[in-house]
PDB file of N, CA and C in Angstrom:
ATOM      1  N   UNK A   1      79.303  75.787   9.134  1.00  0.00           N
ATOM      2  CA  UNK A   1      78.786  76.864   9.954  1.00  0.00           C
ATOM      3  C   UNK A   1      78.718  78.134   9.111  1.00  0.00           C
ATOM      4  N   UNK A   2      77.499  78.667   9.206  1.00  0.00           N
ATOM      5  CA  UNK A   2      77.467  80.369   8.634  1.00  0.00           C
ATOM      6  C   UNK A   2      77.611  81.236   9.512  1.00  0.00           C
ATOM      7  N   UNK A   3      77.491  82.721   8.673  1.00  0.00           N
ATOM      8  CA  UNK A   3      78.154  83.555   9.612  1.00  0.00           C
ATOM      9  C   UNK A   3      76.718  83.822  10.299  1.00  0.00           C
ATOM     10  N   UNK A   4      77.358  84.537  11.195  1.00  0.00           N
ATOM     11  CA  UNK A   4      75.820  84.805  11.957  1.00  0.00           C
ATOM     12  C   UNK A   4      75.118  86.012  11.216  1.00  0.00           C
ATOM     13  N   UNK A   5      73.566  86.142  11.630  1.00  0.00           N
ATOM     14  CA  UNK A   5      72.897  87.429  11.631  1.00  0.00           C
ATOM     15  C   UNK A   5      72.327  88.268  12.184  1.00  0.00           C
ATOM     16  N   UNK A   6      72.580  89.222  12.383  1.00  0.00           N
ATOM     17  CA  UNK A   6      72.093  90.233  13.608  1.00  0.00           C
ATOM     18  C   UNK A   6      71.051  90.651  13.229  1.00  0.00           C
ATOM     19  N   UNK A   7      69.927  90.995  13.734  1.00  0.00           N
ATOM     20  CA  UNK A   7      69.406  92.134  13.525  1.00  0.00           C
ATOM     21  C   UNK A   7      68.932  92.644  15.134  1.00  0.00           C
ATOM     22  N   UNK A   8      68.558  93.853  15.256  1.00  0.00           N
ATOM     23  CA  UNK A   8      68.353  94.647  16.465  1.00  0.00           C
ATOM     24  C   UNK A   8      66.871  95.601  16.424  1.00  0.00           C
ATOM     25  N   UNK A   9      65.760  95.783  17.486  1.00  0.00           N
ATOM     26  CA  UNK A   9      64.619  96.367  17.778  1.00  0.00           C
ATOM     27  C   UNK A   9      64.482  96.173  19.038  1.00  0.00           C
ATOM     28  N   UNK A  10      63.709  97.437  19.629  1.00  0.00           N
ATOM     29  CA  UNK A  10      63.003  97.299  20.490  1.00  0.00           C
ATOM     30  C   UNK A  10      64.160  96.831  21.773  1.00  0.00           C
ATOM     31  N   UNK A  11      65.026  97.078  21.625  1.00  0.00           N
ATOM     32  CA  UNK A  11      66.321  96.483  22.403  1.00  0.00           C
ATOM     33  C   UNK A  11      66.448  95.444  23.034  1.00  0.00           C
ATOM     34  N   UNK A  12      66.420  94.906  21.725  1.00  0.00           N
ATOM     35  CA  UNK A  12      66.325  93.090  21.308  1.00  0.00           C
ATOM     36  C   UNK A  12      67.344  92.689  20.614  1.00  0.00           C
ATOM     37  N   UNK A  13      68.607  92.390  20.824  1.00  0.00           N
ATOM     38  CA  UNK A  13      69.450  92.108  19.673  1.00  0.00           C
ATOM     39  C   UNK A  13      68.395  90.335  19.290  1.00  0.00           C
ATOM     40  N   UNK A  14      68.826  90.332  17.854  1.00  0.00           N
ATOM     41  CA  UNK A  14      68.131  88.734  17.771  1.00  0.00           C
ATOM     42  C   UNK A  14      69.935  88.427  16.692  1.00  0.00           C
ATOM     43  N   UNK A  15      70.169  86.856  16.802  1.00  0.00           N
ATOM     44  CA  UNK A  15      71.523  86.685  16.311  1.00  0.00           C
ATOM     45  C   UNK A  15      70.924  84.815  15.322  1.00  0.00           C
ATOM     46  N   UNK A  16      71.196  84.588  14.177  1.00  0.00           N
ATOM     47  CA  UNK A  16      70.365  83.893  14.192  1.00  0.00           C
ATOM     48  C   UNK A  16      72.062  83.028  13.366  1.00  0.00           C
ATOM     49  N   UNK A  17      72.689  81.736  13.798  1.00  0.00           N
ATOM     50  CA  UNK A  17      73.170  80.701  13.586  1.00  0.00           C
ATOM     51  C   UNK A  17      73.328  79.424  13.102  1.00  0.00           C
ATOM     52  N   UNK A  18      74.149  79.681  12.364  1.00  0.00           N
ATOM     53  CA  UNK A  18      73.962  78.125  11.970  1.00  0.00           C
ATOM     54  C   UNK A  18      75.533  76.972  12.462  1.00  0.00           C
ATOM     55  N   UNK A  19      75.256  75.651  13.531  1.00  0.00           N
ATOM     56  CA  UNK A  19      76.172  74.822  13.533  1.00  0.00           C
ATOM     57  C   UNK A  19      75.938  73.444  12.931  1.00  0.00           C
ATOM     58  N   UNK A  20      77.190  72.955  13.124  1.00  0.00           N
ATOM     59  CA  UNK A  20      76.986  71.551  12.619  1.00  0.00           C
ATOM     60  C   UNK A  20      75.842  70.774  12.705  1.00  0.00           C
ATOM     61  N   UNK A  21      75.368  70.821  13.711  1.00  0.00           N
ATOM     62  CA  UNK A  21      74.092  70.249  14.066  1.00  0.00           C
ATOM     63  C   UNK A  21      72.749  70.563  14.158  1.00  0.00           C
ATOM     64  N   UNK A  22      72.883  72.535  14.257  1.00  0.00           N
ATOM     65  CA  UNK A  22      71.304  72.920  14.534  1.00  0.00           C
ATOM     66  C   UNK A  22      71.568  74.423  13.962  1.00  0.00           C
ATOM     67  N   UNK A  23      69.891  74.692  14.133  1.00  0.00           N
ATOM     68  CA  UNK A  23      69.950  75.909  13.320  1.00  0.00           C
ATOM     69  C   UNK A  23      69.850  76.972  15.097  1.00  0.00           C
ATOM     70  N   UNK A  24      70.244  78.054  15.272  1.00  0.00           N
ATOM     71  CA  UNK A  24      69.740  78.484  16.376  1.00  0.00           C
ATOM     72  C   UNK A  24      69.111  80.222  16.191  1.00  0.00           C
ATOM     73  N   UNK A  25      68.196  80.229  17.176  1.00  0.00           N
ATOM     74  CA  UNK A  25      68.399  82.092  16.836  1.00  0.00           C
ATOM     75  C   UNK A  25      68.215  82.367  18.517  1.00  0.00           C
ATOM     76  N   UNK A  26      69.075  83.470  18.558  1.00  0.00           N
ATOM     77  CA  UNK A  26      69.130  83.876  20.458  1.00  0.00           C
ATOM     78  C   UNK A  26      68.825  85.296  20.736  1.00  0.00           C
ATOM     79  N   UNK A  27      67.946  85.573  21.706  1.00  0.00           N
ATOM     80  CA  UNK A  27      67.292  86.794  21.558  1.00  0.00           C
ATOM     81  C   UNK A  27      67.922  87.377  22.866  1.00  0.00           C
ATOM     82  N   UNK A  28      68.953  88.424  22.221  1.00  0.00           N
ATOM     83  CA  UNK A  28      69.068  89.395  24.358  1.00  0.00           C
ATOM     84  C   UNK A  28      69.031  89.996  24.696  1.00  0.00           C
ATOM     85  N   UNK A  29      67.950  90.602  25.528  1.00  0.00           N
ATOM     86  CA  UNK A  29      67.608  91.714  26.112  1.00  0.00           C
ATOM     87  C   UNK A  29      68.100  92.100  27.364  1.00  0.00           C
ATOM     88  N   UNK A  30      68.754  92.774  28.120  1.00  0.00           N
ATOM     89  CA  UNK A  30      68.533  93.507  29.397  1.00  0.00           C
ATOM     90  C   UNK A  30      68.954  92.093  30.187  1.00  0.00           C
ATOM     91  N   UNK A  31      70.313  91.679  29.719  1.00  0.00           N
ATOM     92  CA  UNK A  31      70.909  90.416  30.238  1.00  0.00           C
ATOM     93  C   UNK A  31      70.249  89.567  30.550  1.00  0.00           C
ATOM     94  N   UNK A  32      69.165  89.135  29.643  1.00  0.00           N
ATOM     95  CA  UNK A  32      68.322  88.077  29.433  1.00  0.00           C
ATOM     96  C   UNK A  32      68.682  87.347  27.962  1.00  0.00           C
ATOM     97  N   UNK A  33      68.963  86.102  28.420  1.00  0.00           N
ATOM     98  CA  UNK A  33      68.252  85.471  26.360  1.00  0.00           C
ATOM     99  C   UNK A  33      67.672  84.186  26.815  1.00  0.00           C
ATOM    100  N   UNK A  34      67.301  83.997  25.234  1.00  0.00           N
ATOM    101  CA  UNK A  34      66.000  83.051  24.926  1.00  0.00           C
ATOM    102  C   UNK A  34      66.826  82.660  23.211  1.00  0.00           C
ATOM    103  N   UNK A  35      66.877  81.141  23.360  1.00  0.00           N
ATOM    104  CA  UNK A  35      67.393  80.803  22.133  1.00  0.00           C
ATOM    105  C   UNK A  35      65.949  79.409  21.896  1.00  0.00           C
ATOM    106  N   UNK A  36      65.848  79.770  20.274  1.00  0.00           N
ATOM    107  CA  UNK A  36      64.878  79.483  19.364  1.00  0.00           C
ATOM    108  C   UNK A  36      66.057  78.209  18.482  1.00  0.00           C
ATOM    109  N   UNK A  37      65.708  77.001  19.096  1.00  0.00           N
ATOM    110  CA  UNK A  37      67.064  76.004  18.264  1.00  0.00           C
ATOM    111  C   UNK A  37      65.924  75.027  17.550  1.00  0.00           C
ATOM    112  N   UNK A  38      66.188  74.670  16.305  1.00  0.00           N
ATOM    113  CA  UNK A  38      65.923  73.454  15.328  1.00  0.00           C
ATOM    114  C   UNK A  38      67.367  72.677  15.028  1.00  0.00           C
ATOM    115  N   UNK A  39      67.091  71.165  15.007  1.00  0.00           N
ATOM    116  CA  UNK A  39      67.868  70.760  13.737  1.00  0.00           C
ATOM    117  C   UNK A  39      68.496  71.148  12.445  1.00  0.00           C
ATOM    118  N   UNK A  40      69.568  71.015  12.250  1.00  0.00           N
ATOM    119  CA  UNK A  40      70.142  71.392  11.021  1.00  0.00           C
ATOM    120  C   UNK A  40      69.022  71.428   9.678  1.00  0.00           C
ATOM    121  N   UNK A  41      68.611  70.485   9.390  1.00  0.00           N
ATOM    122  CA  UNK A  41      67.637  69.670   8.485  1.00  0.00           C
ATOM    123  C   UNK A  41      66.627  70.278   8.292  1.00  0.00           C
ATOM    124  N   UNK A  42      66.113  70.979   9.760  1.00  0.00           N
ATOM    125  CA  UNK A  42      65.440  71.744   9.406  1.00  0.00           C
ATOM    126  C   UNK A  42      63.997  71.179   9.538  1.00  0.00           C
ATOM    127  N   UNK A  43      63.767  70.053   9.961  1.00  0.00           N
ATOM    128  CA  UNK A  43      62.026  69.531   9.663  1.00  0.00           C
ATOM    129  C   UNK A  43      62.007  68.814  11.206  1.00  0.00           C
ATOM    130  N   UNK A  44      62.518  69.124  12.361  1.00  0.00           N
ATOM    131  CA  UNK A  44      62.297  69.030  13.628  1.00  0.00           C
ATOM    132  C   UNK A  44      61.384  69.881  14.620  1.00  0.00           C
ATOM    133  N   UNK A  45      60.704  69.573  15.603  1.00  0.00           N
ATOM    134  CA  UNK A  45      60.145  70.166  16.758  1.00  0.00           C
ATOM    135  C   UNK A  45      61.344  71.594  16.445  1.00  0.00           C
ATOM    136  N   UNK A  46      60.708  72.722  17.169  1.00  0.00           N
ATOM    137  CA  UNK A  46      61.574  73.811  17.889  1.00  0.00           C
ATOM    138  C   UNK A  46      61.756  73.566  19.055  1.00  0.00           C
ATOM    139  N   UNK A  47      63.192  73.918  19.727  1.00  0.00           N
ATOM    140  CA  UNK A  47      63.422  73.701  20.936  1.00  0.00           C
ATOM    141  C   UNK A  47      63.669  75.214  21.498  1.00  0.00           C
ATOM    142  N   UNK A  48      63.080  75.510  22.626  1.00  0.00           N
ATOM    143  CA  UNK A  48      63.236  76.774  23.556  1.00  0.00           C
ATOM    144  C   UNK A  48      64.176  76.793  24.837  1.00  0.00           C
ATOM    145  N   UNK A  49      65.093  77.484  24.641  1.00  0.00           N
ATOM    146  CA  UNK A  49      66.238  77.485  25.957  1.00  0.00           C
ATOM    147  C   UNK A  49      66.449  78.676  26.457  1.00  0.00           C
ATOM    148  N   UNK A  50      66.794  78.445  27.553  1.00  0.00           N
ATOM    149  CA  UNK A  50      67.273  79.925  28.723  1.00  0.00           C
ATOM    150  C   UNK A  50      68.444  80.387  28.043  1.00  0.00           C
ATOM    151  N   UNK A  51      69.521  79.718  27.332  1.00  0.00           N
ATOM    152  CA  UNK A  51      70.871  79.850  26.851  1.00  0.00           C
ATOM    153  C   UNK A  51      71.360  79.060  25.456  1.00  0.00           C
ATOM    154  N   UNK A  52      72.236  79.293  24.737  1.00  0.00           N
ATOM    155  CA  UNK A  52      72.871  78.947  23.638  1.00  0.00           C
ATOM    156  C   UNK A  52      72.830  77.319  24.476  1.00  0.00           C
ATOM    157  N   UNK A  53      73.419  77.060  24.945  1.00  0.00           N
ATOM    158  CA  UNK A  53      74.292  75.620  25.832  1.00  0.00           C
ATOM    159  C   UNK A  53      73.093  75.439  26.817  1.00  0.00           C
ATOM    160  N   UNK A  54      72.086  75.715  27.012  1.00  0.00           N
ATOM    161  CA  UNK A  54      70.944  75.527  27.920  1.00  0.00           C
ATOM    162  C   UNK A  54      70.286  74.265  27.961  1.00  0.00           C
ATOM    163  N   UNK A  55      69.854  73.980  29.243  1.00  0.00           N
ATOM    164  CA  UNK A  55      68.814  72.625  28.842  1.00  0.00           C
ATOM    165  C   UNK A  55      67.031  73.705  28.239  1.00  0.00           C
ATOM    166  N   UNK A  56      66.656  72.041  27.698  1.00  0.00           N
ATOM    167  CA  UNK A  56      65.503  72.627  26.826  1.00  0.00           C
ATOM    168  C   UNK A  56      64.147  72.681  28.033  1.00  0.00           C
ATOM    169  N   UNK A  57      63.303  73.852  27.822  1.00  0.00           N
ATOM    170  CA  UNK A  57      62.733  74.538  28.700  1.00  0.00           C
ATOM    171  C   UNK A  57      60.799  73.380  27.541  1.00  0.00           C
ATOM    172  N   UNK A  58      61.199  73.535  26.610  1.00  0.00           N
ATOM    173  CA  UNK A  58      59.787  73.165  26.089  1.00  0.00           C
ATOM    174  C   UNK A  58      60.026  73.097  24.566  1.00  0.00           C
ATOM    175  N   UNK A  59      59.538  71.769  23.493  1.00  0.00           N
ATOM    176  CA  UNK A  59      59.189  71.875  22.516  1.00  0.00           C
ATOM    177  C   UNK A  59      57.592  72.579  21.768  1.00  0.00           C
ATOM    178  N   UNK A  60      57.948  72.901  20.385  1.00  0.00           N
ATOM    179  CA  UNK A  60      56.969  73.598  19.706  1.00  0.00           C
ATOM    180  C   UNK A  60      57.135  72.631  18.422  1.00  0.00           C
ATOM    181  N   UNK A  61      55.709  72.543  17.627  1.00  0.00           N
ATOM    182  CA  UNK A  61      55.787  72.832  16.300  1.00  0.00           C
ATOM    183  C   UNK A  61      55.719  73.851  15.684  1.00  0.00           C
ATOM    184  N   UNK A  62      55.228  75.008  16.256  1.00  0.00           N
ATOM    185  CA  UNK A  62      55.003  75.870  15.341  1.00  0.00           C
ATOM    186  C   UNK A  62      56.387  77.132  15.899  1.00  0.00           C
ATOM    187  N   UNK A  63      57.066  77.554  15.190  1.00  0.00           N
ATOM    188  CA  UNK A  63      57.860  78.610  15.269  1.00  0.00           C
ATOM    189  C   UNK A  63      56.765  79.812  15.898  1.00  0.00           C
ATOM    190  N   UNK A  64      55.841  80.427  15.658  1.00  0.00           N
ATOM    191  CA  UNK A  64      55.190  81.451  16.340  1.00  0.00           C
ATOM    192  C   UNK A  64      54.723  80.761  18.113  1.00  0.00           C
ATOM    193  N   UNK A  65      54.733  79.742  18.051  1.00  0.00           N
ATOM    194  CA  UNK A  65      54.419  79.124  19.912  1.00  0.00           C
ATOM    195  C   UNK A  65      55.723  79.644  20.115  1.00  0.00           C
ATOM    196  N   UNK A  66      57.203  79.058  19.816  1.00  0.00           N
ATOM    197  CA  UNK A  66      58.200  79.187  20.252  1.00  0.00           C
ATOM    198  C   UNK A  66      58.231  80.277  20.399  1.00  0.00           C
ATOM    199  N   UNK A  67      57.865  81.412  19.845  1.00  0.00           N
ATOM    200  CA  UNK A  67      58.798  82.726  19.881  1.00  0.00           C
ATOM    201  C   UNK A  67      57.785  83.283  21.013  1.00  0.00           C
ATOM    202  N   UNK A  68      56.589  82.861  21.011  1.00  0.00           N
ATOM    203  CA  UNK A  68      55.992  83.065  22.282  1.00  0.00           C
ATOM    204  C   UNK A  68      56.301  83.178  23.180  1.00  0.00           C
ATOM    205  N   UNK A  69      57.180  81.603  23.497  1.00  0.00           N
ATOM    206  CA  UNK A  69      57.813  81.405  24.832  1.00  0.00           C
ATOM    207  C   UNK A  69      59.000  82.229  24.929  1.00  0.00           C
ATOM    208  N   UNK A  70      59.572  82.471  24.151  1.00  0.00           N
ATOM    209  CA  UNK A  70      61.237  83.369  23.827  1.00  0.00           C
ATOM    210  C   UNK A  70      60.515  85.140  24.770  1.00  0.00           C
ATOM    211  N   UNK A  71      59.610  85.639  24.032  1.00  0.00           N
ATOM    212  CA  UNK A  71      59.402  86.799  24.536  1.00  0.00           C
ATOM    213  C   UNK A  71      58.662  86.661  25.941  1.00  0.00           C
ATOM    214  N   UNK A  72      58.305  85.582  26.372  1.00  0.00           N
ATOM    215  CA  UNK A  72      58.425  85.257  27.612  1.00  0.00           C
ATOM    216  C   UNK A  72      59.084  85.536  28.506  1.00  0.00           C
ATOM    217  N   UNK A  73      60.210  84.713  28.328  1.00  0.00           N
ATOM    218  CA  UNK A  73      61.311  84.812  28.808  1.00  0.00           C
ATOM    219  C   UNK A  73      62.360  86.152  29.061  1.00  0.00           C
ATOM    220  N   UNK A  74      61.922  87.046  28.110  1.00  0.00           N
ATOM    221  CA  UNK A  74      62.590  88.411  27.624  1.00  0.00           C
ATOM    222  C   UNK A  74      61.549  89.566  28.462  1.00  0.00           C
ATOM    223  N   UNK A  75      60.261  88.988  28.578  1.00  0.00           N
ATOM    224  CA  UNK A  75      59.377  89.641  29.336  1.00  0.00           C
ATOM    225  C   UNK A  75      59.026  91.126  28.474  1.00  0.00           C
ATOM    226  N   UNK A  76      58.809  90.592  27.039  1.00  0.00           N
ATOM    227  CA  UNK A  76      58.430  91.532  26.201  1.00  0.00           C
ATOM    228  C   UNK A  76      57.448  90.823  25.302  1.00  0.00           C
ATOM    229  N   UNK A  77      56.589  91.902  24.623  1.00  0.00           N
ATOM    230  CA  UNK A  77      55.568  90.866  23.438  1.00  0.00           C
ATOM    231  C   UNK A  77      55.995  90.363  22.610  1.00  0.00           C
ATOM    232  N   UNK A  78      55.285  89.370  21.904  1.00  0.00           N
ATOM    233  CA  UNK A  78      56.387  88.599  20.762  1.00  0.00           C
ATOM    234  C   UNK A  78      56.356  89.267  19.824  1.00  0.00           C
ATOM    235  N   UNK A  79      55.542  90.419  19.132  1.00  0.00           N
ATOM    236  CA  UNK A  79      55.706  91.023  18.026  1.00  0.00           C
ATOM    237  C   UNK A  79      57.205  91.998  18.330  1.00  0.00           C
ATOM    238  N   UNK A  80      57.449  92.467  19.464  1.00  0.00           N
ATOM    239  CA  UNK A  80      58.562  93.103  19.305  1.00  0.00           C
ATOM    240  C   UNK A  80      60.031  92.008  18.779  1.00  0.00           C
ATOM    241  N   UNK A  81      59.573  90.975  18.936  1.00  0.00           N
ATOM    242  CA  UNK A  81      61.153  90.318  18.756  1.00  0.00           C
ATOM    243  C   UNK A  81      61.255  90.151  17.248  1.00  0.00           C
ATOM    244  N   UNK A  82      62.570  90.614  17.367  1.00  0.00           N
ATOM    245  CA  UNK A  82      62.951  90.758  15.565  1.00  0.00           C
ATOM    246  C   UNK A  82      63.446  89.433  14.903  1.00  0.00           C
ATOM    247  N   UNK A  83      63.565  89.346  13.966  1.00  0.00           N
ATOM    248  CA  UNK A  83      63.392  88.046  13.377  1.00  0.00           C
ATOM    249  C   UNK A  83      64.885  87.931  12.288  1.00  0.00           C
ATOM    250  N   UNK A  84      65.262  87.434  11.970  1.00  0.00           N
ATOM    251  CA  UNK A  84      65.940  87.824  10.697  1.00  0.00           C
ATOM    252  C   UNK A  84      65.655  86.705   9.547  1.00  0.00           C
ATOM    253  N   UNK A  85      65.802  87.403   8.671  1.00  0.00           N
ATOM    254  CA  UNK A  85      65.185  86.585   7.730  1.00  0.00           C
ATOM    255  C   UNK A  85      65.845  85.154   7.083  1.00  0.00           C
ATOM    256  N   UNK A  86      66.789  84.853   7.393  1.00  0.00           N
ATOM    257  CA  UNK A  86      67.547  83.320   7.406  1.00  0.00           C
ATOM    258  C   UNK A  86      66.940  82.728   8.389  1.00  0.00           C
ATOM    259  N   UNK A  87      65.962  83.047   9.086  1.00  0.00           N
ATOM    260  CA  UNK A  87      65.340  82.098  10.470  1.00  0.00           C
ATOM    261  C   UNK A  87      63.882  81.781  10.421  1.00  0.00           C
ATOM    262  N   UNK A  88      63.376  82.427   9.201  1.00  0.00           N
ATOM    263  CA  UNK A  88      61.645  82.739   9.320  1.00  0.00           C
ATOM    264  C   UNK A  88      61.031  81.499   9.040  1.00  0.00           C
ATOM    265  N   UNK A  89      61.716  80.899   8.152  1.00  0.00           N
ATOM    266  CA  UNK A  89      61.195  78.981   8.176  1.00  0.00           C
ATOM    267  C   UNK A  89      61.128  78.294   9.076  1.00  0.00           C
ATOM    268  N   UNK A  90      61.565  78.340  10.319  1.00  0.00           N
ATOM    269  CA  UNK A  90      62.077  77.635  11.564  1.00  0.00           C
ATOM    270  C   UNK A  90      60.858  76.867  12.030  1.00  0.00           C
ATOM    271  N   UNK A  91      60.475  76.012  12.609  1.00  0.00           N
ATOM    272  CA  UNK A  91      59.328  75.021  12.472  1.00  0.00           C
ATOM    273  C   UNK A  91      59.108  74.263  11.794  1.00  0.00           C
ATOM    274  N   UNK A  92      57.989  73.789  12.268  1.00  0.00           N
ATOM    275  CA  UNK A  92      57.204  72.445  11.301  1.00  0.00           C
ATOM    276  C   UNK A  92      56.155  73.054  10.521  1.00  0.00           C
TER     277      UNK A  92
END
């Protein structure tokens, strides 16, 4: 496991994780989040969840669909959601 990474915009914290099993990044706004999860490995679908521990709401290949759905969920545009840069590979 790594440490996590924060970064913050638009009053968006984004936190981006790594566990044994998957890579995650969780976006929270205004007691809302939206977590952006892959496989460890790294060469899996993206999975989109209401929560860290959430069931999965919808797969992506492409990391920009996912984050789509993330600022969805946040009920903000996706260019505002911040990214950090240990996460920008995320997709197929």
């Amino acid at each position: 496991m790594t440490d996590d990474a924060t970064h913050s915009a638009h009053e968006i914290d984004a936190t981006y994780t790594e566990t044994d099993g998957e890579r995650q990044l969780r976006f929270d706004r205004d007691g809302r989040t939206a977590v952006v999860a892959q496989n460890i490995d790294g060469y899996a679908m993206v999975a989109v969840r209401p929560a860290v521990g959430g069931t999965e709401l919808e797969r992506y290949y492409g990391f920009d669909m996912a984050l789509d759905h993330a600022a969805e969920l946040l009920n903000v545009d996706p260019a505002a959601l911040p990214i950090p840069d240990e996460a920008t590979d995320m997709g197929m």
